[in-house]
C-alpha atoms as a PDB file:
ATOM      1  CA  UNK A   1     123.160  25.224 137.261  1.00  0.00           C
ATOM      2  CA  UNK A   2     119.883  26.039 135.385  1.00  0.00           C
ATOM      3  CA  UNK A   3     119.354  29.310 133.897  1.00  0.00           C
ATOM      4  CA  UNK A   4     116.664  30.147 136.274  1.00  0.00           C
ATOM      5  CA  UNK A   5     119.001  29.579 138.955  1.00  0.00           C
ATOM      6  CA  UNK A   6     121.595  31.212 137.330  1.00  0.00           C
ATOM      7  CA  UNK A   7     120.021  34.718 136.974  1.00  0.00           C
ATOM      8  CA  UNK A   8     118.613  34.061 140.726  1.00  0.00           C
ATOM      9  CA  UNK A   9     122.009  33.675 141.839  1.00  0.00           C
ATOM     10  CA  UNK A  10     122.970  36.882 140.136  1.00  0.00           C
ATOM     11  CA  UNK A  11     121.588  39.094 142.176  1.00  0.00           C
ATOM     12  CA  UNK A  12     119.376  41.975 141.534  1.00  0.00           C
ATOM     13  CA  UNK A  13     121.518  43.443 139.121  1.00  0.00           C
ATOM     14  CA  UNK A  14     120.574  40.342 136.879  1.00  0.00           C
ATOM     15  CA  UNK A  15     117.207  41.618 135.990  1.00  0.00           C
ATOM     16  CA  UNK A  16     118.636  44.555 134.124  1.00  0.00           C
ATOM     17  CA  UNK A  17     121.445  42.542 132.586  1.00  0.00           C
ATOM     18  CA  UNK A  18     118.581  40.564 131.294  1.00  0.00           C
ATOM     19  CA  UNK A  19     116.684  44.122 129.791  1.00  0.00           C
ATOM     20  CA  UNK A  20     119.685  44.990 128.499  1.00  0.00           C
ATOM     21  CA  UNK A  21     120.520  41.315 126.800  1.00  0.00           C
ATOM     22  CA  UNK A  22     116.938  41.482 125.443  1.00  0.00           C
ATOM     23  CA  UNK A  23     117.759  45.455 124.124  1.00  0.00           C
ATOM     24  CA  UNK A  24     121.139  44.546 122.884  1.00  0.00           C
ATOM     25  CA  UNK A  25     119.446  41.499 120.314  1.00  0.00           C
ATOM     26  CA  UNK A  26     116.624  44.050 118.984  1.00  0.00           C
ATOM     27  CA  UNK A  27     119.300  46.779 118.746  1.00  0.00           C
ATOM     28  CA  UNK A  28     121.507  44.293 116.414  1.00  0.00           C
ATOM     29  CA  UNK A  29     118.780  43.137 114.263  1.00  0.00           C
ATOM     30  CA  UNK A  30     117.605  46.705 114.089  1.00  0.00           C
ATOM     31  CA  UNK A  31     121.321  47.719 112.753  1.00  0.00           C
ATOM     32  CA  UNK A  32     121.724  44.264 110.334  1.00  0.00           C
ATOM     33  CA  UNK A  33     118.281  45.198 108.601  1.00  0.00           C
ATOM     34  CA  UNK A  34     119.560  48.891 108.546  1.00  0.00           C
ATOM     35  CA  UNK A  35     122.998  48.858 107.208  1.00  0.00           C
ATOM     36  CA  UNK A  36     121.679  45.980 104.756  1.00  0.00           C
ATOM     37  CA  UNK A  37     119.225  48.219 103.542  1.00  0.00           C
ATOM     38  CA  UNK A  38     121.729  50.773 103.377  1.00  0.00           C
ATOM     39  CA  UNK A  39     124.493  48.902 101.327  1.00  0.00           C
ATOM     40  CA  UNK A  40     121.959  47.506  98.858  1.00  0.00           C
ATOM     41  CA  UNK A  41     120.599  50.902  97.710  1.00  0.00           C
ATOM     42  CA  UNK A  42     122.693  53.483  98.378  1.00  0.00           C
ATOM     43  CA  UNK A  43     125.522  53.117  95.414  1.00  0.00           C
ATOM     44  CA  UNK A  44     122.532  53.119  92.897  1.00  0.00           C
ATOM     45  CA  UNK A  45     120.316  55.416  94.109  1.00  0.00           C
ATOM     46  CA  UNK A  46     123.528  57.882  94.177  1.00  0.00           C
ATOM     47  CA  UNK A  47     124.264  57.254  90.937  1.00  0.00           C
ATOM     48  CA  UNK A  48     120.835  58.078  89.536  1.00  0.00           C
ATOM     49  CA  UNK A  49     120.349  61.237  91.534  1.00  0.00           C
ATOM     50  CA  UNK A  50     123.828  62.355  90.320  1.00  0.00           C
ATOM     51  CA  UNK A  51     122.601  61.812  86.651  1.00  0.00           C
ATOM     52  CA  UNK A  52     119.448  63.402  86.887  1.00  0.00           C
ATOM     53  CA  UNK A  53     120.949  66.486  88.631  1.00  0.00           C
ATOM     54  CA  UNK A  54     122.893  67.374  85.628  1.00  0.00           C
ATOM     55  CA  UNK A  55     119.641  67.968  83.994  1.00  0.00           C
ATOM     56  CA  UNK A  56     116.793  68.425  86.340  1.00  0.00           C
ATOM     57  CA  UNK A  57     117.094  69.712  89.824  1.00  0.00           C
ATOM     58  CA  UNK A  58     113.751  68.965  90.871  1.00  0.00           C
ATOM     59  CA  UNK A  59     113.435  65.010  89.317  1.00  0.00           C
ATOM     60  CA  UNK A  60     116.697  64.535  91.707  1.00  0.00           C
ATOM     61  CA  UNK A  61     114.974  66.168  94.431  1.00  0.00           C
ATOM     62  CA  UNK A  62     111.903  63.820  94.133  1.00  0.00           C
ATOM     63  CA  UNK A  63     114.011  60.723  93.724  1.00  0.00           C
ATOM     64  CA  UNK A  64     115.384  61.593  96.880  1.00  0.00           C
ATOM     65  CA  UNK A  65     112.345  61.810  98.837  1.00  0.00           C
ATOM     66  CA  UNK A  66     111.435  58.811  97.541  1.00  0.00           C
ATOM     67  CA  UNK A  67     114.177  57.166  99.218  1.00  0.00           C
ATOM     68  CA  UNK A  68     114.194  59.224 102.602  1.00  0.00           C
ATOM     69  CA  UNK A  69     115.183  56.263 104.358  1.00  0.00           C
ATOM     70  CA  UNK A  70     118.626  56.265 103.371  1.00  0.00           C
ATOM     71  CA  UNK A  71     120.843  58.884 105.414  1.00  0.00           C
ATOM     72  CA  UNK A  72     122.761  59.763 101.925  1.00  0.00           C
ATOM     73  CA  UNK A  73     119.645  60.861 100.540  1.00  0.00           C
ATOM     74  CA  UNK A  74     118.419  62.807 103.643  1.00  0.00           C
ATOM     75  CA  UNK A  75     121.981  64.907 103.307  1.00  0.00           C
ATOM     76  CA  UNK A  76     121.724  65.571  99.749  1.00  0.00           C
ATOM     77  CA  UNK A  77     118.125  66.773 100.344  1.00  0.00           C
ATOM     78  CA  UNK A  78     119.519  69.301 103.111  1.00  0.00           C
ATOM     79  CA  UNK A  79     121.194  71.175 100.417  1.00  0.00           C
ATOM     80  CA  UNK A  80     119.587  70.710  97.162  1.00  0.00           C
ATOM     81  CA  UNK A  81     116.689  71.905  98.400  1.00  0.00           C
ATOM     82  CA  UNK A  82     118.049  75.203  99.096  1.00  0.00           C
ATOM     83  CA  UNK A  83     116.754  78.126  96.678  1.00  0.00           C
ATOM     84  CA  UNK A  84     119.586  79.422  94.560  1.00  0.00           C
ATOM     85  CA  UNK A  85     122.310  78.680  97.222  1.00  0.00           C
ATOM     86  CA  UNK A  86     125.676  79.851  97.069  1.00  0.00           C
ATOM     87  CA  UNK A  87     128.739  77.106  97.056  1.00  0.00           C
ATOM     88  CA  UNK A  88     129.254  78.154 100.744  1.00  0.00           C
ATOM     89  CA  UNK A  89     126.317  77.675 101.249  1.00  0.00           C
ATOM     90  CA  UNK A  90     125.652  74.278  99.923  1.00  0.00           C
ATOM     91  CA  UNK A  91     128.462  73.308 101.500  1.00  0.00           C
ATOM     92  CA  UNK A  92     127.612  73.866 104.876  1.00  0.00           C
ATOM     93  CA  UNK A  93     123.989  72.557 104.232  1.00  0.00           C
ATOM     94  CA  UNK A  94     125.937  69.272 103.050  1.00  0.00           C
ATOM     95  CA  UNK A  95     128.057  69.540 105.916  1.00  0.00           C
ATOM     96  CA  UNK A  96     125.213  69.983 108.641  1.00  0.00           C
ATOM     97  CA  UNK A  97     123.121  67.447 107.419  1.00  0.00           C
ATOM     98  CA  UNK A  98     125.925  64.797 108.103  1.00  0.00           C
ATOM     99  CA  UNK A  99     126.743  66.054 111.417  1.00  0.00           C
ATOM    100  CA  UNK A 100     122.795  65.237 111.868  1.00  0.00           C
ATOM    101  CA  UNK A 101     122.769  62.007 110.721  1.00  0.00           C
ATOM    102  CA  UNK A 102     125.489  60.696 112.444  1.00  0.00           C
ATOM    103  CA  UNK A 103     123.979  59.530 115.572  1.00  0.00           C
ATOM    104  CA  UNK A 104     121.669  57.394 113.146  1.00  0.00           C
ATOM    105  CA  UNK A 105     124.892  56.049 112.049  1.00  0.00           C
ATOM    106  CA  UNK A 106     126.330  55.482 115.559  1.00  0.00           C
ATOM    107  CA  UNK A 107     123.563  54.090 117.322  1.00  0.00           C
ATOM    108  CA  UNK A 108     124.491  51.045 119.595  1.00  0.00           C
ATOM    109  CA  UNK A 109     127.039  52.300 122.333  1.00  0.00           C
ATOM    110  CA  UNK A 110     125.157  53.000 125.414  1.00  0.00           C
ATOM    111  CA  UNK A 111     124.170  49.126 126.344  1.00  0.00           C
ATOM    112  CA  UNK A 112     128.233  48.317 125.779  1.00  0.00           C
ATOM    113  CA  UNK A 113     129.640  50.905 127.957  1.00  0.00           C
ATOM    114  CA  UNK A 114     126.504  49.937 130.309  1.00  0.00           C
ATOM    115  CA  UNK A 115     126.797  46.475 130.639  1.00  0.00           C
ATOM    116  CA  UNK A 116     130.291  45.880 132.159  1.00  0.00           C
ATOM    117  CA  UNK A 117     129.444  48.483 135.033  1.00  0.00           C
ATOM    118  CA  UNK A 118     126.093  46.965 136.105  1.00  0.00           C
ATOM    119  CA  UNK A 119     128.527  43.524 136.425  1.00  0.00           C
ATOM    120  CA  UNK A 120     131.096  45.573 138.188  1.00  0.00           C
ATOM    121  CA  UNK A 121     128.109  47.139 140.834  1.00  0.00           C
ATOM    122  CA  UNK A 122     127.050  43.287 140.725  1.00  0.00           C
ATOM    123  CA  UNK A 123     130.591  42.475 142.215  1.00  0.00           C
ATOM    124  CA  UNK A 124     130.051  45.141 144.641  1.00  0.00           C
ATOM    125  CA  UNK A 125     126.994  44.477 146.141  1.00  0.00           C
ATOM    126  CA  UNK A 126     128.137  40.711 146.328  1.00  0.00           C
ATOM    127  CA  UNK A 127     130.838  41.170 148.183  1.00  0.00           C
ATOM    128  CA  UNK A 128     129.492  43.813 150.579  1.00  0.00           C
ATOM    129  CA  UNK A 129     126.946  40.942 151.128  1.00  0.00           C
ATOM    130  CA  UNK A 130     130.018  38.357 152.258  1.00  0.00           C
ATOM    131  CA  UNK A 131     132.086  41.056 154.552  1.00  0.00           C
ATOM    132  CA  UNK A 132     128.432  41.773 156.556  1.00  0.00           C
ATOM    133  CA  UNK A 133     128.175  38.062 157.184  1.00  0.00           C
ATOM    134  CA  UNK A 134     131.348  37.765 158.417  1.00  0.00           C
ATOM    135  CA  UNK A 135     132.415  38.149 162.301  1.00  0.00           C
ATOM    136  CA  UNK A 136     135.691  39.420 162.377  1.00  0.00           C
ATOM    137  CA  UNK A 137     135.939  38.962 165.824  1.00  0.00           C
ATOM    138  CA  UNK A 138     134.746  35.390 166.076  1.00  0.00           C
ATOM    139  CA  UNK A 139     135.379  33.721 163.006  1.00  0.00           C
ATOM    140  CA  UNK A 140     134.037  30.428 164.151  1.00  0.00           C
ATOM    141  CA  UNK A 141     130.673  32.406 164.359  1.00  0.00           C
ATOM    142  CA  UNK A 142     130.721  33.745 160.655  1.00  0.00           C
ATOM    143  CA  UNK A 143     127.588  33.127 158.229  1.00  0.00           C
ATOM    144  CA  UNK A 144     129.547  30.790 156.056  1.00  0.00           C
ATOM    145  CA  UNK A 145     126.305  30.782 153.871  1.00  0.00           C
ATOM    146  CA  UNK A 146     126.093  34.115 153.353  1.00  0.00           C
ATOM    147  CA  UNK A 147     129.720  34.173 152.750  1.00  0.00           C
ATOM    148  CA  UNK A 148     129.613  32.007 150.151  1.00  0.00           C
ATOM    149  CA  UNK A 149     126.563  33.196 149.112  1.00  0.00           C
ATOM    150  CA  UNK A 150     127.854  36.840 148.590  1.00  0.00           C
ATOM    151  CA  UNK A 151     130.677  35.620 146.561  1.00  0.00           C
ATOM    152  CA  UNK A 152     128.993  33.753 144.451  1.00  0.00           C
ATOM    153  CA  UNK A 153     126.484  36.779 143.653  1.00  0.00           C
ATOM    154  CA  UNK A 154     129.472  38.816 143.012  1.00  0.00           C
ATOM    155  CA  UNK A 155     131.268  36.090 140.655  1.00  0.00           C
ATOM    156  CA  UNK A 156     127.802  35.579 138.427  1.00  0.00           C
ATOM    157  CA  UNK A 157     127.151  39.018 138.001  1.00  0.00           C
ATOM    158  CA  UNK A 158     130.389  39.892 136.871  1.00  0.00           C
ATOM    159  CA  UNK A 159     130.409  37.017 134.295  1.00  0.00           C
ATOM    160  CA  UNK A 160     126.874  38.357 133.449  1.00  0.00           C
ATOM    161  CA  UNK A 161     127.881  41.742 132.780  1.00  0.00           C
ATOM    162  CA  UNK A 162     130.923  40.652 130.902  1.00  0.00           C
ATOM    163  CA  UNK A 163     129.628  38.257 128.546  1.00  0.00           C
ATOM    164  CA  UNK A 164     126.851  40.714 127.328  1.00  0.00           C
ATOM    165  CA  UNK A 165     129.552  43.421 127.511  1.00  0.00           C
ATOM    166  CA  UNK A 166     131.592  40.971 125.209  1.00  0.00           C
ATOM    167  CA  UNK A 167     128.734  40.020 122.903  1.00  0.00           C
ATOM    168  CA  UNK A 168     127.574  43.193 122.154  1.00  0.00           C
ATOM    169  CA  UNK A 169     131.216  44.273 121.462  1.00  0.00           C
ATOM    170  CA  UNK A 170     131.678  41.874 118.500  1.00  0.00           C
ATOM    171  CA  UNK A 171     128.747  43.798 116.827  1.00  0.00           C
ATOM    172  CA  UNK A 172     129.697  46.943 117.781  1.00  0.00           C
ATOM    173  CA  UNK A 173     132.973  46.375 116.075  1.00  0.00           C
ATOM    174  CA  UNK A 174     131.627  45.361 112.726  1.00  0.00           C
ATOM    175  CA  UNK A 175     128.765  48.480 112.772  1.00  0.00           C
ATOM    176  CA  UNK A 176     131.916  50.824 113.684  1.00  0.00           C
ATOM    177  CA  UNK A 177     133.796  49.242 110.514  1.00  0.00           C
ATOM    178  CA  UNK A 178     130.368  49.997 108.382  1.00  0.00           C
ATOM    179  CA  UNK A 179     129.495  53.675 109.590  1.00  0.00           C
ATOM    180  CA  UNK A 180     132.940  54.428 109.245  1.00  0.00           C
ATOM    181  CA  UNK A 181     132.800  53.068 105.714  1.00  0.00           C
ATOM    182  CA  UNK A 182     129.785  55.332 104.960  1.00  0.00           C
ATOM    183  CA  UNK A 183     130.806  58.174 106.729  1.00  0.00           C
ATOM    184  CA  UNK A 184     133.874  57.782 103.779  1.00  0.00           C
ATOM    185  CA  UNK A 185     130.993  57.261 100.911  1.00  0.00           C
ATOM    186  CA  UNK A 186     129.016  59.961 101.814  1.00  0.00           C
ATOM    187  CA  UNK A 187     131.917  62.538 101.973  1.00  0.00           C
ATOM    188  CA  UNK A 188     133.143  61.027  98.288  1.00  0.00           C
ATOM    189  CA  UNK A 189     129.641  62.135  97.320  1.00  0.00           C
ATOM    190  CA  UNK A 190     129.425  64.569  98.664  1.00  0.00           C
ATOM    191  CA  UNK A 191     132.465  66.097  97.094  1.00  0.00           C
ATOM    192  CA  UNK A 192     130.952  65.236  93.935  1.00  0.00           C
ATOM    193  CA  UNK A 193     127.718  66.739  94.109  1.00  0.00           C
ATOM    194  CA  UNK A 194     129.412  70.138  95.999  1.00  0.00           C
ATOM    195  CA  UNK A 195     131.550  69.736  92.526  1.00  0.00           C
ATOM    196  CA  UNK A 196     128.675  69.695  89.954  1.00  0.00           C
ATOM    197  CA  UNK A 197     126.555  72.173  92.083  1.00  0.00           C
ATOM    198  CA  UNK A 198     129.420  75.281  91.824  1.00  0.00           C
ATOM    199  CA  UNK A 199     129.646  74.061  88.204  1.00  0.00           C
ATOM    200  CA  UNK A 200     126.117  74.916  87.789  1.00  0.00           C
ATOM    201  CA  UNK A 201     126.455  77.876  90.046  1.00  0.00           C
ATOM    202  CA  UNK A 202     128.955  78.780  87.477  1.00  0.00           C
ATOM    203  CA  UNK A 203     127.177  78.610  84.419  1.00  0.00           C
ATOM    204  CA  UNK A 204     124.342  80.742  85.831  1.00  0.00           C
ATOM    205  CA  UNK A 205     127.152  82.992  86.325  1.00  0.00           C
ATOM    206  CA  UNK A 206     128.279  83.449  83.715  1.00  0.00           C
ATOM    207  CA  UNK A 207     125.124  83.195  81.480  1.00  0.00           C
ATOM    208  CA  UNK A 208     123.881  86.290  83.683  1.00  0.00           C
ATOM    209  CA  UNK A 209     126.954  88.053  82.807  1.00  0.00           C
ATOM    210  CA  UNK A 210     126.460  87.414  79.155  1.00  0.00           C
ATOM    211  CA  UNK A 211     122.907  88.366  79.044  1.00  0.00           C
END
């Protein structure tokens, strides 16, 4: 069977198994260029921003917005851009800007949970197509094309459904693995930077009680 024929034979819930095959391809080259990006930058920029901030606040702050791109450097900005914050404070900027950024991080569900149930409602509609050709009553007089017909709808549409369902799985997987990685590296740094911030906050502290 062709592929023409194949997607014919599908039924109408082929067309947006094929929108969603199409969306599920630009959605995973969209995540390999991002989490490449990501991986390649990320450690270093870190490191530099954590050096600078020991010694100027507002050279960290610029190398940040220089690399906006990166969700570490968006969360860092949350908080170091505060005026005079207190530890709590910088805390909960730290831990607000990652509850933001994590549907950046988790994008790609929808079209896997989606796929599988337009192949199930593909099944459906199949085989409510076979039962109203049949004749219960006079099965001599049953549409044995639309039987068949019905069936095979049902059959193609659930393969359809399943092998996107399947294909986009296998990526969703291996993003899962790499936000959850991040999620881990940005809470490391995190911890670091909420660490050298009260130390700072500190020293003021003590400098104004000196003074």
């Amino acid at each position: 069977m062709s592929i023409n024929n194949l997607w014919t034979a599908g039924g109408i819930v082929s067309i947006p198994l094929l929108g969603f095959s199409l969306l599920a391809i630009a959605l995973i080259i969209e995540r390999i260029i991002f989490w490449w990006r990501v991986k390649q930058q990320r450690r270093r920029i870190v490191k530099e921003v954590m050096s600078l901030y020991r010694s100027d606040r507002f050279a960290a702050i610029d190398k940040l917005k220089k690399n906006a791109q990166l969700p570490i450097a968006r969360i860092f900005l949350e908080a170091m851009e505060l005026e005079q914050p207190t530890p709590d404070e910088f805390r909960l900027a730290l831990d607000s800007a990652v509850q933001a950024e994590i549907p950046v991080l988790r994008r790609f569900q929808t079209i896997i949970t989606a796929s599988p149930l337009l192949g199930l409602l593909g099944t459906i509609l199949g085989l409510i197509q076979s039962f109203s050709a049949m004749d219960l009553g006079n099965a001599a007089a049953a549409n044995t094309t639309g039987v068949t017909g019905g069936l095979s709808e049902a059959l193609i549409s659930t393969v359809m459904g399943l092998v996107v369902a399947i294909f986009t799985l296998l990526f969703a997987n291996a993003f899962r693995g790499l936000y959850l990685r991040e999620l881990s590296f940005i809470q490391e740094c995190g911890g670091q930077l909420e660490l050298l911030n009260r130390r700072f906050h500190q020293g003021v502290k003590e400098y104004a009680t000196h003074k």
